[in-house]
C-alpha atoms as a PDB file:
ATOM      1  CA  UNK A   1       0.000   0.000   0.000  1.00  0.00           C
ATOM      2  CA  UNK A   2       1.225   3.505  -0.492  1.00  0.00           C
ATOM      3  CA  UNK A   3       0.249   6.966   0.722  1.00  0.00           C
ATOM      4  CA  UNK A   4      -0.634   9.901  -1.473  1.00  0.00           C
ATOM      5  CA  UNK A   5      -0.433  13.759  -0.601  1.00  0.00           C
ATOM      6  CA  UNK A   6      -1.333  16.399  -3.027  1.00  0.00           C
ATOM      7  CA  UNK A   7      -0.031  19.727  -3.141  1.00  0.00           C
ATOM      8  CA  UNK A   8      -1.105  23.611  -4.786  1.00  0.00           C
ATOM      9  CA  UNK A   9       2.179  23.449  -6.651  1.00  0.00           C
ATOM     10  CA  UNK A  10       0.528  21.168  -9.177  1.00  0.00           C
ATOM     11  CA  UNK A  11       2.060  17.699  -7.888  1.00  0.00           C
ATOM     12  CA  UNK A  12       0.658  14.517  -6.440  1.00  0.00           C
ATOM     13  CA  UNK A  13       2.720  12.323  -4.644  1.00  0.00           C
ATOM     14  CA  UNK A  14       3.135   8.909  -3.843  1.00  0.00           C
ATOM     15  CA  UNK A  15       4.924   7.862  -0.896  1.00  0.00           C
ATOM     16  CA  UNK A  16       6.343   4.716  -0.045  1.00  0.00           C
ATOM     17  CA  UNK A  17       5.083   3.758   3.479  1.00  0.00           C
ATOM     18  CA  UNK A  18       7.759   0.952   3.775  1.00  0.00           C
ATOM     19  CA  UNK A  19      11.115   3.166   2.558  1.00  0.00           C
ATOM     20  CA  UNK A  20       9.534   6.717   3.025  1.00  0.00           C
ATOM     21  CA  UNK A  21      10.475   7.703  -0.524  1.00  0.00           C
ATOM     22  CA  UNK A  22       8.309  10.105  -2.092  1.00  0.00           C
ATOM     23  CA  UNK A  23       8.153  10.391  -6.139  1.00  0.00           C
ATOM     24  CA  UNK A  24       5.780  12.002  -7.951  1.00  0.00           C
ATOM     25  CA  UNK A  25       3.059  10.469  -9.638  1.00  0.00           C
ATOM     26  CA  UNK A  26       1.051  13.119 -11.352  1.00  0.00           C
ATOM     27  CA  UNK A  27       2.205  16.861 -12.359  1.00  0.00           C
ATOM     28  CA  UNK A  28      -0.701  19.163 -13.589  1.00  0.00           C
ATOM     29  CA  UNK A  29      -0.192  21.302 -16.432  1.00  0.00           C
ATOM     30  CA  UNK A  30       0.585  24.848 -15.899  1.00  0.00           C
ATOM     31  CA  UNK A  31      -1.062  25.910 -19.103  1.00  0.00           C
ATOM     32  CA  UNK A  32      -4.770  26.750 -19.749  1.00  0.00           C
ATOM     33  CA  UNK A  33      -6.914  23.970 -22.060  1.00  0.00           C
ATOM     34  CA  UNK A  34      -4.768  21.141 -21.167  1.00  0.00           C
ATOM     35  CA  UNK A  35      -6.138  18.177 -19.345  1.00  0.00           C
ATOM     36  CA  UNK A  36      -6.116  19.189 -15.356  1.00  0.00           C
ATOM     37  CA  UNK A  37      -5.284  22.694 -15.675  1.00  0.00           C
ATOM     38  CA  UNK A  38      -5.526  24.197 -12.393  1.00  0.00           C
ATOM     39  CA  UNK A  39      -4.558  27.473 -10.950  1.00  0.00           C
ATOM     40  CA  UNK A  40      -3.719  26.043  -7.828  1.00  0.00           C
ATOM     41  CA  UNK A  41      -3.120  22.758  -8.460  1.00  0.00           C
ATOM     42  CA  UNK A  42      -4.833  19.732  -6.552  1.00  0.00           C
ATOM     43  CA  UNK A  43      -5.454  20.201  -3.168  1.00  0.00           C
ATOM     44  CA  UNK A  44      -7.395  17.048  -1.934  1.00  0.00           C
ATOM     45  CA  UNK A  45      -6.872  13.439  -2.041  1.00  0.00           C
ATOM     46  CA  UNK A  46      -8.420  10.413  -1.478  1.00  0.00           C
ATOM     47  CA  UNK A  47      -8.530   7.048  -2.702  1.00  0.00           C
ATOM     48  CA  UNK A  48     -11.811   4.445  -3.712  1.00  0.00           C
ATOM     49  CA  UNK A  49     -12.096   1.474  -5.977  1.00  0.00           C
ATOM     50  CA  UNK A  50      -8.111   1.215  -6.948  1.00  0.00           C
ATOM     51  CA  UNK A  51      -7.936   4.897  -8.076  1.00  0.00           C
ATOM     52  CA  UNK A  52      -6.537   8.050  -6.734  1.00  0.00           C
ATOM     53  CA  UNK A  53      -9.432  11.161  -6.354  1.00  0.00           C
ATOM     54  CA  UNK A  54      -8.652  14.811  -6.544  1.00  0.00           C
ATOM     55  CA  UNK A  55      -9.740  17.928  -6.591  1.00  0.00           C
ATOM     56  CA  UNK A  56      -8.874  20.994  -7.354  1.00  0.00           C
ATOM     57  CA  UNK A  57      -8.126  24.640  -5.525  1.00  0.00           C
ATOM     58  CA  UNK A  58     -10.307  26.150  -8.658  1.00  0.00           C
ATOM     59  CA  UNK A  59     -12.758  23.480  -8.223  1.00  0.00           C
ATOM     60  CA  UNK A  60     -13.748  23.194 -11.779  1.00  0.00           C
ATOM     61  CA  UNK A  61     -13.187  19.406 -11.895  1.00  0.00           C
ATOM     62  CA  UNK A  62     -12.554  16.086 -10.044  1.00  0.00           C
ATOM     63  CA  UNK A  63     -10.386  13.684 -11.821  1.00  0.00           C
ATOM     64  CA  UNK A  64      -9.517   9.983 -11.016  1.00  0.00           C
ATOM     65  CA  UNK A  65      -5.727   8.603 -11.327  1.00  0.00           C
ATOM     66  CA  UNK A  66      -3.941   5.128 -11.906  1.00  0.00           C
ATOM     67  CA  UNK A  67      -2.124   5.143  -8.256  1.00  0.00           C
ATOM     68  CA  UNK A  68       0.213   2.684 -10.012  1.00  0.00           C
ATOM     69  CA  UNK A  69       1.275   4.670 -13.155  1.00  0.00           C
ATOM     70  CA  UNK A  70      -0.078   8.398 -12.578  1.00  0.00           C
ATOM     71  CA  UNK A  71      -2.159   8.224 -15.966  1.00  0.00           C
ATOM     72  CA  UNK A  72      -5.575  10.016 -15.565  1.00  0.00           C
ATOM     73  CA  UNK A  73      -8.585   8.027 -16.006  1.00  0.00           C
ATOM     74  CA  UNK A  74     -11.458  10.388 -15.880  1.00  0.00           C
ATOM     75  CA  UNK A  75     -12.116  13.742 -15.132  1.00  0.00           C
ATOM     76  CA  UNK A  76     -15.845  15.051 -14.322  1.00  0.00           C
ATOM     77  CA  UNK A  77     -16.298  18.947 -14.260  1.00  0.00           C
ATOM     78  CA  UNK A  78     -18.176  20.763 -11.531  1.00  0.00           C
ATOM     79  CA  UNK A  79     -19.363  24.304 -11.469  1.00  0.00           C
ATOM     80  CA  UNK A  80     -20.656  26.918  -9.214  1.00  0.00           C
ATOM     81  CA  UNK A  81     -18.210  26.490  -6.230  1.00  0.00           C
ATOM     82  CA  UNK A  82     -15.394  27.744  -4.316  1.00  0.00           C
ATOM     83  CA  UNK A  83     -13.594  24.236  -3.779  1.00  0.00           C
ATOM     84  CA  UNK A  84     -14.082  21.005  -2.729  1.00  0.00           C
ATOM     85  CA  UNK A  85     -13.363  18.175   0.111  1.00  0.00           C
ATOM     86  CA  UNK A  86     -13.857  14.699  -0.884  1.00  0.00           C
ATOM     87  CA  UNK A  87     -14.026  11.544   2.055  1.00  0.00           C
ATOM     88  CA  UNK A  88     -14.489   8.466   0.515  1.00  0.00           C
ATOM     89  CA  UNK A  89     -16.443   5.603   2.081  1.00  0.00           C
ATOM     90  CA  UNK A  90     -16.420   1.573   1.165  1.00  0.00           C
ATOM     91  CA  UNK A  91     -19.369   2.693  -1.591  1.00  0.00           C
ATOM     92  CA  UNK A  92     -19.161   6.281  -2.718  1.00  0.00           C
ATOM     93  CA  UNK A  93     -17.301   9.177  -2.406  1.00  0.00           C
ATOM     94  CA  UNK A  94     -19.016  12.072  -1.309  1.00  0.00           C
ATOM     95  CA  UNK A  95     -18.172  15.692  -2.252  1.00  0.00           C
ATOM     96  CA  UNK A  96     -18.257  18.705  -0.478  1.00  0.00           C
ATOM     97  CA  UNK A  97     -18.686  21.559  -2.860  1.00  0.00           C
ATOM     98  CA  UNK A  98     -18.528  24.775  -0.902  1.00  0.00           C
ATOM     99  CA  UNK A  99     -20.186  28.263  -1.439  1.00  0.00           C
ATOM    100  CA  UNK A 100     -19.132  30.178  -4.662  1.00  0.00           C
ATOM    101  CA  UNK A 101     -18.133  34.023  -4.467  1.00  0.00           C
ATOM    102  CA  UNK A 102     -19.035  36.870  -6.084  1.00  0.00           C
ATOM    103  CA  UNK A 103     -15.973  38.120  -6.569  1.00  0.00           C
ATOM    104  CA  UNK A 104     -12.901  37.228  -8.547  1.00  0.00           C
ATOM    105  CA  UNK A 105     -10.922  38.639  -6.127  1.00  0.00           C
ATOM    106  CA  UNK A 106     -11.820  38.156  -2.876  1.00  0.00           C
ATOM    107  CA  UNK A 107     -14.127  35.610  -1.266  1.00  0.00           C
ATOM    108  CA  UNK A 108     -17.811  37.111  -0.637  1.00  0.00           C
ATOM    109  CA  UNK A 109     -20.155  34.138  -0.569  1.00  0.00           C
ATOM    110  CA  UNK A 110     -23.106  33.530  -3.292  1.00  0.00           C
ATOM    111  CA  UNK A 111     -26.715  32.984  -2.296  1.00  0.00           C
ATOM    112  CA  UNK A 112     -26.915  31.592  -6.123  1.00  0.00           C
ATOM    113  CA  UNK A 113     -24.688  29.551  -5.417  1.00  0.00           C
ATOM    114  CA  UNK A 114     -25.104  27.388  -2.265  1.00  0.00           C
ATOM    115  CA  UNK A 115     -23.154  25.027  -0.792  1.00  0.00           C
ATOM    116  CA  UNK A 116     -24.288  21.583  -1.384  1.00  0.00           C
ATOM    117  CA  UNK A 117     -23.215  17.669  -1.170  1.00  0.00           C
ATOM    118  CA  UNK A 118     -23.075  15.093  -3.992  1.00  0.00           C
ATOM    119  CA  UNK A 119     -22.113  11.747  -4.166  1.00  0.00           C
ATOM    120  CA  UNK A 120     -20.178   9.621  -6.621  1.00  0.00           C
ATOM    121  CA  UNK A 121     -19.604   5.888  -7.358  1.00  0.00           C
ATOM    122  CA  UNK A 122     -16.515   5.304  -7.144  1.00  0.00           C
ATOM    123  CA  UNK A 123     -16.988   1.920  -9.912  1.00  0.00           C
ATOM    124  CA  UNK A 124     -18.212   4.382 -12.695  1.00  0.00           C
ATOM    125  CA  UNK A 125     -16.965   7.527 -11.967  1.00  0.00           C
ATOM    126  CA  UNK A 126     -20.160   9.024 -12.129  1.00  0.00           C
ATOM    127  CA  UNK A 127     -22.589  11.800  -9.920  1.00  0.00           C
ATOM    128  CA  UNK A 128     -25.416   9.492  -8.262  1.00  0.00           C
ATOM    129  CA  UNK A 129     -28.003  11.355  -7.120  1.00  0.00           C
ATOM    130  CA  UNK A 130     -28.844  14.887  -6.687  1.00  0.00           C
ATOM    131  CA  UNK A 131     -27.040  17.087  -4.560  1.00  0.00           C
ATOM    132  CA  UNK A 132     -28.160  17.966  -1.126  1.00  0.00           C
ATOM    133  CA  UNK A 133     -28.039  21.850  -0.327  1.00  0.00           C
ATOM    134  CA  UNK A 134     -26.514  23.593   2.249  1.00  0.00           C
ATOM    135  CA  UNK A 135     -26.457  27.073   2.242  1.00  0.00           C
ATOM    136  CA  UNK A 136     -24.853  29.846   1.315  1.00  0.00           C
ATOM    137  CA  UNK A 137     -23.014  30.342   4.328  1.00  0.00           C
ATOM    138  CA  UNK A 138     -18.979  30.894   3.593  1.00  0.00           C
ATOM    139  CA  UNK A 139     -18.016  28.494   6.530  1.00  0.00           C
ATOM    140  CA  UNK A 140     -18.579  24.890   5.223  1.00  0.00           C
ATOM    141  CA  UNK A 141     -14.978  23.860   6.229  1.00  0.00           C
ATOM    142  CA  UNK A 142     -15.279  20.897   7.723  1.00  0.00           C
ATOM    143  CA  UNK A 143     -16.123  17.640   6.802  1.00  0.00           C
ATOM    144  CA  UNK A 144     -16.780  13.711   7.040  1.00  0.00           C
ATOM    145  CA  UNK A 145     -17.910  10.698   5.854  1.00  0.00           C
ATOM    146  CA  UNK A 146     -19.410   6.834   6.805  1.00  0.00           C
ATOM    147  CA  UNK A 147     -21.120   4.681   3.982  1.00  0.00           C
ATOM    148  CA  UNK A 148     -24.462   6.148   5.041  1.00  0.00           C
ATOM    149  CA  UNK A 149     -24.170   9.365   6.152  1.00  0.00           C
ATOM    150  CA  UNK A 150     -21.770  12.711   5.873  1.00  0.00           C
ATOM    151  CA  UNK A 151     -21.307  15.651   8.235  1.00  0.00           C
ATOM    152  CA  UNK A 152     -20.475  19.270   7.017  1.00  0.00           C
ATOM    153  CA  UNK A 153     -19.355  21.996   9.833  1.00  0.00           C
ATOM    154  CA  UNK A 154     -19.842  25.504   9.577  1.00  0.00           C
ATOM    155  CA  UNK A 155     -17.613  27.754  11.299  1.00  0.00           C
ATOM    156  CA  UNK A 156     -19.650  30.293  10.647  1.00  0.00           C
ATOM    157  CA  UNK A 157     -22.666  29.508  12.290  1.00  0.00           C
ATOM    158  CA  UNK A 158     -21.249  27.217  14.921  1.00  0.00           C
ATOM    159  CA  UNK A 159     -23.069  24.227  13.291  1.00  0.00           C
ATOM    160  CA  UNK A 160     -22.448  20.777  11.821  1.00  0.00           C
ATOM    161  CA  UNK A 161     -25.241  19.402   9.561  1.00  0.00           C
ATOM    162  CA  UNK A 162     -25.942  15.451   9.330  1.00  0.00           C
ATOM    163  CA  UNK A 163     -26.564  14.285   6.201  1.00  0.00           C
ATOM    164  CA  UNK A 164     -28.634  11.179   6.539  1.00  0.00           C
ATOM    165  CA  UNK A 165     -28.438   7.675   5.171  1.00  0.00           C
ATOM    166  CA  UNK A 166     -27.007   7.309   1.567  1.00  0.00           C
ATOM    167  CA  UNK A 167     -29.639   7.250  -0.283  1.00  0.00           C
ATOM    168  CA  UNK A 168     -31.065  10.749   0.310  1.00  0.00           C
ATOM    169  CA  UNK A 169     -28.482  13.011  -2.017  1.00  0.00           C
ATOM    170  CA  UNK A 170     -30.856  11.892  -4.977  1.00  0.00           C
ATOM    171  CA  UNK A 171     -30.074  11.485  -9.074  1.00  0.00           C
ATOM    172  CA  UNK A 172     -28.280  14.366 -11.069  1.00  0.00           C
ATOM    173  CA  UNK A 173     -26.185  12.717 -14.503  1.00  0.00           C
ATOM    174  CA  UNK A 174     -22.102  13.344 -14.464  1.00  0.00           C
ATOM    175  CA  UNK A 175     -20.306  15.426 -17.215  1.00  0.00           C
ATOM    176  CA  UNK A 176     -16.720  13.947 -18.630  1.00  0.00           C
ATOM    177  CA  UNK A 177     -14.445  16.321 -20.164  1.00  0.00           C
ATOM    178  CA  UNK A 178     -14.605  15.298 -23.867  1.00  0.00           C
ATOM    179  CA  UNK A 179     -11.134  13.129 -24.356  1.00  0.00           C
ATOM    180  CA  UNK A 180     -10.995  11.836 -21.030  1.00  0.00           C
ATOM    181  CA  UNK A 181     -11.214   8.212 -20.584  1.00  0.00           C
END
């Protein structure tokens, strides 16, 4: 088994539990069009089904990786957000796509668009369900996971909201980027 950490400079990493060796498995592209172009490079990581899952500081797109030879399998776009946290469970992963801003330069959260969780099976690599709303409160900053339910904290309000069993974030279709396998 090995460990992967992602990082805003536009690298994932695999790490070696046994010899502590980090290489890199995936580097993003630095230019715009190009498979995985991200501003900020990924910035969250988790793993389902024998793939690597990240997502992305401009939070345009999740993409699943080959943890053995860094080759993207998938990418699925996402819009209206400020970023996302993923937790994956023995079933899904579920997504945590927080409030979008106004602005382009600062961060002054969106009533039009709300916070909200989605789920995706990790098999197909597609959206199941709709998404549950949140909110447009700009303090969805934590969050976690079980196979049937999720928990979001606000900072904001002092709150964590329960997301009950699996079944309730509903049916919305997923988009691939056209090319991606």
């Amino acid at each position: 088994m090995s460990v992967t950490s992602a990082e805003p400079l536009g690298r994932l990493w695999k790490i070696d539990p046994k010899t502590m060796r980090a290489t890199v498995l995936l580097q993003t592209p630095a230019a715009p069009g190009q498979p995985l172009y991200s501003s900020g490079g990924p910035t969250g990581v988790t793993t389902a089904a024998g793939a690597v899952w990240l997502s992305f500081l401009n939070a345009t797109e999740i993409a699943r990786v080959d943890p053995a030879t860094g080759a993207l399998e998938q990418q699925l776009l996402v819009t209206k957000t400020e970023g996302t946290i993923m937790q994956a469970s023995a079933s899904q992963i579920w997504v945590l796509f927080q409030t979008g801003s106004s602005s382009g330069y600062l961060y002054l959260p969106d009533r039009s668009q709300p916070g909200r969780v989605g789920r995706i099976d990790p098999r197909t690599g597609a959206f199941t369900g709709r998404d549950v709303e949140l909110g447009s409160s700009g303090g969805y900053d934590a969050f976690a996971a079980s196979a049937a339910m999720a928990w979001v904290g606000d900072f904001t309000n002092s709150t964590v909201t329960a997301i009950g069993k699996s079944g309730t974030a509903g049916d919305r279709g997923a988009r691939n980027r056209p090319g991606a396998s």
